[in-house]
C-alpha atoms as a PDB file:
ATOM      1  CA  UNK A   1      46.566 -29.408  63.866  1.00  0.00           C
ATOM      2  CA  UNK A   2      47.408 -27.128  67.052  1.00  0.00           C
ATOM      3  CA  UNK A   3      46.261 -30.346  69.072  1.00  0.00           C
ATOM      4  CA  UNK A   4      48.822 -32.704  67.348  1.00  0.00           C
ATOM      5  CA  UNK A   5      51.218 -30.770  67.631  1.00  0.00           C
ATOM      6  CA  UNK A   6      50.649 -30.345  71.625  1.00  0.00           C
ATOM      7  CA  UNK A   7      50.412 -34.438  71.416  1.00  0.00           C
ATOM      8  CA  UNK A   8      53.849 -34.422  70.122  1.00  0.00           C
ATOM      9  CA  UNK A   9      55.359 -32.057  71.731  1.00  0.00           C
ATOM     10  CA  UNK A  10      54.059 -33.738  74.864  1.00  0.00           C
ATOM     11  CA  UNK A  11      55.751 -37.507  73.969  1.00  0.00           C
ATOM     12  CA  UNK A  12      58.431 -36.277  73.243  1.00  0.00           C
ATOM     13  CA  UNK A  13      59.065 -34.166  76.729  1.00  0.00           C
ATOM     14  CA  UNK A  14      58.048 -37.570  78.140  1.00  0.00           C
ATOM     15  CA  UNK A  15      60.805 -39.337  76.299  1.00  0.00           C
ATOM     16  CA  UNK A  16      63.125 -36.585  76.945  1.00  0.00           C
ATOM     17  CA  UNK A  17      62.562 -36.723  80.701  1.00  0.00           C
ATOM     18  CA  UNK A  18      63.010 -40.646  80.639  1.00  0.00           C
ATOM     19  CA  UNK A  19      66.322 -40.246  78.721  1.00  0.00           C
ATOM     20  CA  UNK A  20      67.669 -37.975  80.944  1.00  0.00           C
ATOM     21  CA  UNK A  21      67.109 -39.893  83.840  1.00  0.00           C
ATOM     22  CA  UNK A  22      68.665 -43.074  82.843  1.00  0.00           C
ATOM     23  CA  UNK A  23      71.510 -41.084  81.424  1.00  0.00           C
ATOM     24  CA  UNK A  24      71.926 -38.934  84.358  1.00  0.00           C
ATOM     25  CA  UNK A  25      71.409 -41.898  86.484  1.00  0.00           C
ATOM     26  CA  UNK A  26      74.202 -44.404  85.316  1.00  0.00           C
ATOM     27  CA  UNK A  27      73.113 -47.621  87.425  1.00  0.00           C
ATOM     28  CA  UNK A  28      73.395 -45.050  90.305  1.00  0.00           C
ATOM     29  CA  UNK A  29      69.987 -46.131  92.617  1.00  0.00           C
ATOM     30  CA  UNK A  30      70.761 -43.393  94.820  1.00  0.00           C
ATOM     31  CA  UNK A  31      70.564 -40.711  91.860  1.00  0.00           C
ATOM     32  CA  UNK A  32      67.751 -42.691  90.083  1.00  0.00           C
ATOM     33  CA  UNK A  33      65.702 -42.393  94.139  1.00  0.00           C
ATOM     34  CA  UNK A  34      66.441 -39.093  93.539  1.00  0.00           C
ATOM     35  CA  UNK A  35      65.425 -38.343  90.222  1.00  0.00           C
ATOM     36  CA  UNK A  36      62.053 -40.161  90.425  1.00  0.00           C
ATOM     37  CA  UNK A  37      61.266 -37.647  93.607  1.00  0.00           C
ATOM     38  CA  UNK A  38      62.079 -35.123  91.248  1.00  0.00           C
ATOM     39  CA  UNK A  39      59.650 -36.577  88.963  1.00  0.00           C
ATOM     40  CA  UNK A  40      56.645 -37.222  90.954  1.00  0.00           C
ATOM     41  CA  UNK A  41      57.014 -33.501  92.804  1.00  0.00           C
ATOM     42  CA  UNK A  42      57.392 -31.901  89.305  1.00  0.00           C
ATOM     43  CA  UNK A  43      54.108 -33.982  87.999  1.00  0.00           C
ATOM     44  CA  UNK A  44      51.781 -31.054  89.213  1.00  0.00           C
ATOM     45  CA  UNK A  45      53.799 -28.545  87.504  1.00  0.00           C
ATOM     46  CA  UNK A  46      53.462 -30.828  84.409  1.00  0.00           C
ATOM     47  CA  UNK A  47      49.921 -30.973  84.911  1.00  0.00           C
ATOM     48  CA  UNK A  48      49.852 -27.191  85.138  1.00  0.00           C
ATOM     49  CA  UNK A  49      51.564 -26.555  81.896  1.00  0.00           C
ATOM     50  CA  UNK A  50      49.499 -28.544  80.139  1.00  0.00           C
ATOM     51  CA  UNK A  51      46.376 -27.370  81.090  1.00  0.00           C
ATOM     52  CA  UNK A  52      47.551 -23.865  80.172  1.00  0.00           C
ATOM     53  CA  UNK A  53      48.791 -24.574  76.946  1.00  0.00           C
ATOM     54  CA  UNK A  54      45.948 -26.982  75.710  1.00  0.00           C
ATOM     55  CA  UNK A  55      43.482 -24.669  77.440  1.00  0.00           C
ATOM     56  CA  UNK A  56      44.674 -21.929  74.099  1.00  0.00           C
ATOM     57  CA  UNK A  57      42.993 -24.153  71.151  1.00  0.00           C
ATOM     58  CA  UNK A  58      40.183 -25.197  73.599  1.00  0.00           C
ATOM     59  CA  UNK A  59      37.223 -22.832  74.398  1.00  0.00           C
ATOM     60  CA  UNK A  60      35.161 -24.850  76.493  1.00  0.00           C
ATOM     61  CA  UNK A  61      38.416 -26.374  78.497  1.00  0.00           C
ATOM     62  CA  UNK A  62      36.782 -29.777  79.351  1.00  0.00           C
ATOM     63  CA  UNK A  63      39.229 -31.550  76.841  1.00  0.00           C
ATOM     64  CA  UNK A  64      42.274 -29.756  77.799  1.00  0.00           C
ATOM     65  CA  UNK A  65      41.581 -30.219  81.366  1.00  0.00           C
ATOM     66  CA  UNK A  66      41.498 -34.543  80.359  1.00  0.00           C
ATOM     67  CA  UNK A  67      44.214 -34.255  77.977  1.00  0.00           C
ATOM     68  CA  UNK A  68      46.254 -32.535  80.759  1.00  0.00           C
ATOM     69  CA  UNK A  69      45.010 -34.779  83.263  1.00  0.00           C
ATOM     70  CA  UNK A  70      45.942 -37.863  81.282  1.00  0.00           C
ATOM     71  CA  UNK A  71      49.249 -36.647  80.660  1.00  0.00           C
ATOM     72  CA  UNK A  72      49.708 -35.293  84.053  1.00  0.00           C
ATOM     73  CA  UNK A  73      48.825 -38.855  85.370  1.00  0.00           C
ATOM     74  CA  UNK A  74      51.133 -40.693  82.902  1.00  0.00           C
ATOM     75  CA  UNK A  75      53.858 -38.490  84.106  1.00  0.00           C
ATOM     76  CA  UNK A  76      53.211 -39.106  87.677  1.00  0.00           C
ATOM     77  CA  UNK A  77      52.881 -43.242  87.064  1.00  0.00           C
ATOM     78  CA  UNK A  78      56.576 -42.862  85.632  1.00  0.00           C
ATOM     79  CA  UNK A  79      57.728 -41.654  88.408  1.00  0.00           C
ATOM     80  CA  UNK A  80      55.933 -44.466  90.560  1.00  0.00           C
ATOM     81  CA  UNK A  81      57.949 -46.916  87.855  1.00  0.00           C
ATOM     82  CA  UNK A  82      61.162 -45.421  88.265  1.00  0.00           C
ATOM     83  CA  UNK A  83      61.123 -45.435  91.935  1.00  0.00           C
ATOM     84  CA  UNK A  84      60.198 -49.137  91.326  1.00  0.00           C
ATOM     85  CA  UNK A  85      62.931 -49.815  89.107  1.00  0.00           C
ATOM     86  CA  UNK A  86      65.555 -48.022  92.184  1.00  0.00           C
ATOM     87  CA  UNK A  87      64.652 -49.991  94.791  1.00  0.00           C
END
């Protein structure tokens, strides 16, 4: 249950993040450059928080240390899109 509720709590940061970088964006490419930097510098800190809070439920901490890897990685690739989408 704890798990799930990390899972959705993570999709929707993801979404929220994506939302508020095509609204704060506007067909600006400048600002979306900008924001994807932001994105792909903040994808370690992502990666961090994960860990830590998925590490709580799990003892061991190999499956928190993939699930925050995964979604670290996912976060990261976004960023590699959006910068995409900019240029």
């Amino acid at each position: 249950m704890a798990l799930t509720l990390i899972l959705i709590f993570g999709i929707v940061v993801f979404a929220g993040v994506n939302l508020l970088i095509y609204y704060l964006s506007k067909r600006n490419d400048k600002r979306k450059t900008k924001l994807g930097i932001c994105m792909l510098i903040l994808s370690p800190a992502v990666f961090y928080g994960t860990l830590q809070l998925a590490a709580i439920f799990d003892n061991g901490g190999f499956g928190a240390g993939i699930f925050a890897l995964l979604y670290g990685v996912l976060f990261f690739i976004n960023g590699i899109i959006i910068l995409w989408i900019s240029a």
